[in-house]
C-alpha atoms as a PDB file:
ATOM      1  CA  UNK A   1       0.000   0.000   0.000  1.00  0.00           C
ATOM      2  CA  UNK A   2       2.702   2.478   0.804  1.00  0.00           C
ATOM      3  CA  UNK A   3       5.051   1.117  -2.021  1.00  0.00           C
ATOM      4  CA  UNK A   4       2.074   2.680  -4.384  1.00  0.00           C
ATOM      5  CA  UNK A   5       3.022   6.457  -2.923  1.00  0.00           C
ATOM      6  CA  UNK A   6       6.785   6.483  -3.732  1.00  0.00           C
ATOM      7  CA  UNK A   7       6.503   4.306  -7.046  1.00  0.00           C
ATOM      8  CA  UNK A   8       8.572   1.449  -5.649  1.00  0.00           C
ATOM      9  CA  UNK A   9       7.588  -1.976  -3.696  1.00  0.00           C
ATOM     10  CA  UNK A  10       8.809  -1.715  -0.048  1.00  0.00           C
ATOM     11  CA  UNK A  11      10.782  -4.820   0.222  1.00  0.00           C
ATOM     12  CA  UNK A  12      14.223  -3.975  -1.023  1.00  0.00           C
ATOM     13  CA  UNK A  13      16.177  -1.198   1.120  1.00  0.00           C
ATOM     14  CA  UNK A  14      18.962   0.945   0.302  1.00  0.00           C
ATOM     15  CA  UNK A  15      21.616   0.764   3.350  1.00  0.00           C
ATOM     16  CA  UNK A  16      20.916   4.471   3.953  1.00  0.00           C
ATOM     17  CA  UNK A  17      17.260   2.822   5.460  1.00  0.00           C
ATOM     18  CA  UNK A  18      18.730   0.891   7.797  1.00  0.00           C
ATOM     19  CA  UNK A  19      21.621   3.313   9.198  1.00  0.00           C
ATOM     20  CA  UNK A  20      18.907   6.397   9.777  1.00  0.00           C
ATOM     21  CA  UNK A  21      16.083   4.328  11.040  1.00  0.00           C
ATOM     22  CA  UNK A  22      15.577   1.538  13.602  1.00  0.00           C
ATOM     23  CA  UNK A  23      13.617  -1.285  12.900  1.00  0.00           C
ATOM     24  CA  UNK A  24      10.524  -0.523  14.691  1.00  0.00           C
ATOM     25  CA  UNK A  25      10.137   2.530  12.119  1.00  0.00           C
ATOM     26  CA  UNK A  26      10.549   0.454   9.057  1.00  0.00           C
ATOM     27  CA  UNK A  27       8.198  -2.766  10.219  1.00  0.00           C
ATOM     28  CA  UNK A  28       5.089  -0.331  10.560  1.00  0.00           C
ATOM     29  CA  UNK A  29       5.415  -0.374   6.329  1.00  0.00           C
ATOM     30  CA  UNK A  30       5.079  -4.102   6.896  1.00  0.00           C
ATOM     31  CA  UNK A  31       2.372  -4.902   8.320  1.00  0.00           C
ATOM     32  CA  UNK A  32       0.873  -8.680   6.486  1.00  0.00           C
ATOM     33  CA  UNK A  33       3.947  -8.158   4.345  1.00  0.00           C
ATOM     34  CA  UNK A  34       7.293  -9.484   3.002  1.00  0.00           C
ATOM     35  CA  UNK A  35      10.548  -8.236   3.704  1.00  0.00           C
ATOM     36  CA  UNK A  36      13.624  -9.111   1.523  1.00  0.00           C
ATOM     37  CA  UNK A  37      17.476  -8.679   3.113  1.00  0.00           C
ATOM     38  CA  UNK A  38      20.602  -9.128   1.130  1.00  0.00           C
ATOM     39  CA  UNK A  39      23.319 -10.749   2.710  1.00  0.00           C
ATOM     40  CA  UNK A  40      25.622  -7.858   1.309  1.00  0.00           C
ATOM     41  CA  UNK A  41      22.867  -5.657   3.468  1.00  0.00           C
ATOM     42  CA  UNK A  42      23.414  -7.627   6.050  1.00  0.00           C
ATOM     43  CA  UNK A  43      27.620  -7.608   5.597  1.00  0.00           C
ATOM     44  CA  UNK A  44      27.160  -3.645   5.529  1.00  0.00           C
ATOM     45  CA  UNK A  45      25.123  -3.356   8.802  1.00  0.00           C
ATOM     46  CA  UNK A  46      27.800  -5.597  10.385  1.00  0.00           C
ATOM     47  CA  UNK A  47      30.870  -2.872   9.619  1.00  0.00           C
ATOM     48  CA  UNK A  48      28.447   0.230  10.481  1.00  0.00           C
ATOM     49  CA  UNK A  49      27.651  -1.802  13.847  1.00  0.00           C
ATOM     50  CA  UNK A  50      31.545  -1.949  14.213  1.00  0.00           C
ATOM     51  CA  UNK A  51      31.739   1.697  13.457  1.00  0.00           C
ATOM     52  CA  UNK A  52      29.287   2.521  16.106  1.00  0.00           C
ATOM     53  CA  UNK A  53      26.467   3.215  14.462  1.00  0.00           C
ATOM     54  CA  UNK A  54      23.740   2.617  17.193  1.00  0.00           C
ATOM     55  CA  UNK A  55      20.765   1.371  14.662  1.00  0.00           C
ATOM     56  CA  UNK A  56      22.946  -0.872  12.442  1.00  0.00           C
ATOM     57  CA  UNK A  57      23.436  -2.332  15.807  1.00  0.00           C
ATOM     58  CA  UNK A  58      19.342  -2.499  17.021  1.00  0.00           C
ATOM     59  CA  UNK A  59      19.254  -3.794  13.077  1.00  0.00           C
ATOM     60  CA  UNK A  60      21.975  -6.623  13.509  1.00  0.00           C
ATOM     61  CA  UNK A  61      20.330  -7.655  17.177  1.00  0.00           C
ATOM     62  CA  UNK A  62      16.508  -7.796  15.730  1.00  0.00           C
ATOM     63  CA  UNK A  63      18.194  -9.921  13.097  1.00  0.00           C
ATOM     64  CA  UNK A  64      19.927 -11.834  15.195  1.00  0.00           C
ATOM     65  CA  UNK A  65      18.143 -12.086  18.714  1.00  0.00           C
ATOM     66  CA  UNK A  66      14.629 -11.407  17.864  1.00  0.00           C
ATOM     67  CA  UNK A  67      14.566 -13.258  14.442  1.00  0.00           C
ATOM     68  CA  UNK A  68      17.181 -15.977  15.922  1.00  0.00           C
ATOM     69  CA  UNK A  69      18.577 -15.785  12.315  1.00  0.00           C
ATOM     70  CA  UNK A  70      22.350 -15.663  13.847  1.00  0.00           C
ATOM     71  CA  UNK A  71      23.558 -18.703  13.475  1.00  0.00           C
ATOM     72  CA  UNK A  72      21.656 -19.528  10.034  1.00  0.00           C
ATOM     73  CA  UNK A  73      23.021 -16.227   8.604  1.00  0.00           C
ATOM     74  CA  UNK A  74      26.865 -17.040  10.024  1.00  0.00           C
ATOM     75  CA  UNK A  75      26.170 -20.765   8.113  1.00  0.00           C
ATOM     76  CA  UNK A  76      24.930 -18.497   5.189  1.00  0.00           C
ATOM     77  CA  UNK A  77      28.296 -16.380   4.970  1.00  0.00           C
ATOM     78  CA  UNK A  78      30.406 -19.167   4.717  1.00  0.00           C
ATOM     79  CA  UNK A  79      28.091 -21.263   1.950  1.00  0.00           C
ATOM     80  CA  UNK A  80      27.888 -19.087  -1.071  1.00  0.00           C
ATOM     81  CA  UNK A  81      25.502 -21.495  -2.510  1.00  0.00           C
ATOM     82  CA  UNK A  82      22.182 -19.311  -3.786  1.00  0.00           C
ATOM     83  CA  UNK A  83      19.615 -20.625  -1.243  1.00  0.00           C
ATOM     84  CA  UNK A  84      17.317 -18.173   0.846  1.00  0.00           C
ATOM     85  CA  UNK A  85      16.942 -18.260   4.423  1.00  0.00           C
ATOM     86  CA  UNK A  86      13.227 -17.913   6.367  1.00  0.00           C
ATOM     87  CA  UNK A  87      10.793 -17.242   6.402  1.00  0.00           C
ATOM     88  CA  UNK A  88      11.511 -15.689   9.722  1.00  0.00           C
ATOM     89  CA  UNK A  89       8.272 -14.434  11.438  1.00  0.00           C
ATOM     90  CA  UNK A  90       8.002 -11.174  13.196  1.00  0.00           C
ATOM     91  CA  UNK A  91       4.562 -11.350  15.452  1.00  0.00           C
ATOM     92  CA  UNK A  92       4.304  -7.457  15.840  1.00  0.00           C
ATOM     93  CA  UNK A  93       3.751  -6.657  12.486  1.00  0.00           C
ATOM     94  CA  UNK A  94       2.934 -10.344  10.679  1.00  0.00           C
ATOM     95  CA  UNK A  95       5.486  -9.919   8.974  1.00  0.00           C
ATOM     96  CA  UNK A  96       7.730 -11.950   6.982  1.00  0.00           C
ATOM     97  CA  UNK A  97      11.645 -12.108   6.551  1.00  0.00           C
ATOM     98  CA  UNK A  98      13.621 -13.718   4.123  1.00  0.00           C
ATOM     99  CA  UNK A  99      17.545 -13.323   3.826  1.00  0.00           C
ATOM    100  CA  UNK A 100      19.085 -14.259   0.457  1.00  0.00           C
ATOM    101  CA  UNK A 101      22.826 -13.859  -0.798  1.00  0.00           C
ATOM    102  CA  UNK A 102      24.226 -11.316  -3.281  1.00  0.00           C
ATOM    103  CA  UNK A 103      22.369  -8.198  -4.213  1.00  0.00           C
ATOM    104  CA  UNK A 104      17.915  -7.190  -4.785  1.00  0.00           C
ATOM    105  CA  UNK A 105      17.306  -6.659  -8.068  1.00  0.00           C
ATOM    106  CA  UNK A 106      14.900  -3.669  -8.757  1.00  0.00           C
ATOM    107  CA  UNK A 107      14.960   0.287  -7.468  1.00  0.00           C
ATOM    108  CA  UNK A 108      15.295   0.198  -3.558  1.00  0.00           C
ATOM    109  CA  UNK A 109      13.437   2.536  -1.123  1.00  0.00           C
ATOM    110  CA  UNK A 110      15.953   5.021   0.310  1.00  0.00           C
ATOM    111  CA  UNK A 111      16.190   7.288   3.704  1.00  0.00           C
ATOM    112  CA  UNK A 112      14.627  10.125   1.268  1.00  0.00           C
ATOM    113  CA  UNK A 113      11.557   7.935   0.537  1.00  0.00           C
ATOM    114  CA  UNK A 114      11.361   6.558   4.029  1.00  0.00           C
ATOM    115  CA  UNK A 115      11.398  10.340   5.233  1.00  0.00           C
ATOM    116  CA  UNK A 116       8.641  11.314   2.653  1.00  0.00           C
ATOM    117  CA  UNK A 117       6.664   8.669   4.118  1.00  0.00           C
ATOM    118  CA  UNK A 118       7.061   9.729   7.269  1.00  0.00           C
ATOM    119  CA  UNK A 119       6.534  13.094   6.258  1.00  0.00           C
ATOM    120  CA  UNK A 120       2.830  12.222   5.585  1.00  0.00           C
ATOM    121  CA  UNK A 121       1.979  11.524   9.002  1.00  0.00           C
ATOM    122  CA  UNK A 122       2.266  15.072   9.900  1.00  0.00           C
ATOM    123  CA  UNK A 123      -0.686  17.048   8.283  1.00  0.00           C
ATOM    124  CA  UNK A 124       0.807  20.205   5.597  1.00  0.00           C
ATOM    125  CA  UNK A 125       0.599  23.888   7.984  1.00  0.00           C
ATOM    126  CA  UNK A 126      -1.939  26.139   5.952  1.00  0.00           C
ATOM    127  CA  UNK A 127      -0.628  29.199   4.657  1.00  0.00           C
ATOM    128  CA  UNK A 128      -1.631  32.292   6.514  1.00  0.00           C
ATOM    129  CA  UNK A 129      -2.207  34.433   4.034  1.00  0.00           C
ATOM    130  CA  UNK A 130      -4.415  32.056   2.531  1.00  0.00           C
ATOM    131  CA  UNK A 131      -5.862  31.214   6.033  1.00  0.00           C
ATOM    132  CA  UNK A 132      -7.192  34.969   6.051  1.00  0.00           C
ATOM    133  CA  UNK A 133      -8.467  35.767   2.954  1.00  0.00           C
ATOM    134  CA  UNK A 134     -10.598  32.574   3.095  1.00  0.00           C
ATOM    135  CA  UNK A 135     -11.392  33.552   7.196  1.00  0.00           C
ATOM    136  CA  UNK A 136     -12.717  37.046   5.293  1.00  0.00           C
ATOM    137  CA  UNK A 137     -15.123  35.673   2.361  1.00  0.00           C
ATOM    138  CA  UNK A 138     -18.826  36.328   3.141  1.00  0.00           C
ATOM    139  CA  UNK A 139     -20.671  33.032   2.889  1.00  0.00           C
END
């Protein structure tokens, strides 16, 4: 449903989505969904975890704790054969998490589209001037 409003399906993410925003933000878009992870993704949230960036690292423990996708996703790293691991279920949200090696095909979501959608929660602030000519019109 939200995929519709930016042009793109919400299951492939740019990295930029998961270093600016923690997973509780992002699994509201999934709700009865599917969400798709690269293990590249993955292999990029594990260095910006190292570099201290604090929602790589909520990212890395939902993955690893929450999901209990750790050890599957270590025995995934060191077989580069093309399987796909999950589905992993996430209660909250009913929401669905696969993990697959190399790279998504197709345009991913960004931060900037994530931020747009975000944006829309937050209803536009009327114009004043427009606000008072409209306040002075005799009905």
């Amino acid at each position: 449903m939200f995929g519709q409003l930016l042009g793109k399906p919400l299951w492939n993410y740019d990295i930029s989505v998961f270093e600016h925003f923690t997973p509780e933000t992002i699994l509201e878009y999934h709700h009865h969904s599917d969400l798709d992870i690269s293990l590249d993704t993955y292999r990029q949230l594990q260095q910006l975890c190292a570099e201290g960036n604090e929602n790589a690292g909520l990212w890395i423990h939902f993955f690893t704790e929450v999901l209990g996708a750790g050890d599957d996703l270590a025995g995934l790293e060191d077989n580069q054969a093309p399987t796909r691991l999950g589905p992993y279920y996430y209660p909250a949200t009913n929401t669905v998490i696969y993990f697959q090696p190399g790279t998504l095909s197709g345009e991913p979501a960004t931060d900037a589209d994530i931020r747009y959608l975000l944006s829309l929660a937050e209803p536009p602030i009327p114009n004043e001037k427009i606000v008072r000519y409209h306040q002075n019109l005799k009905r």
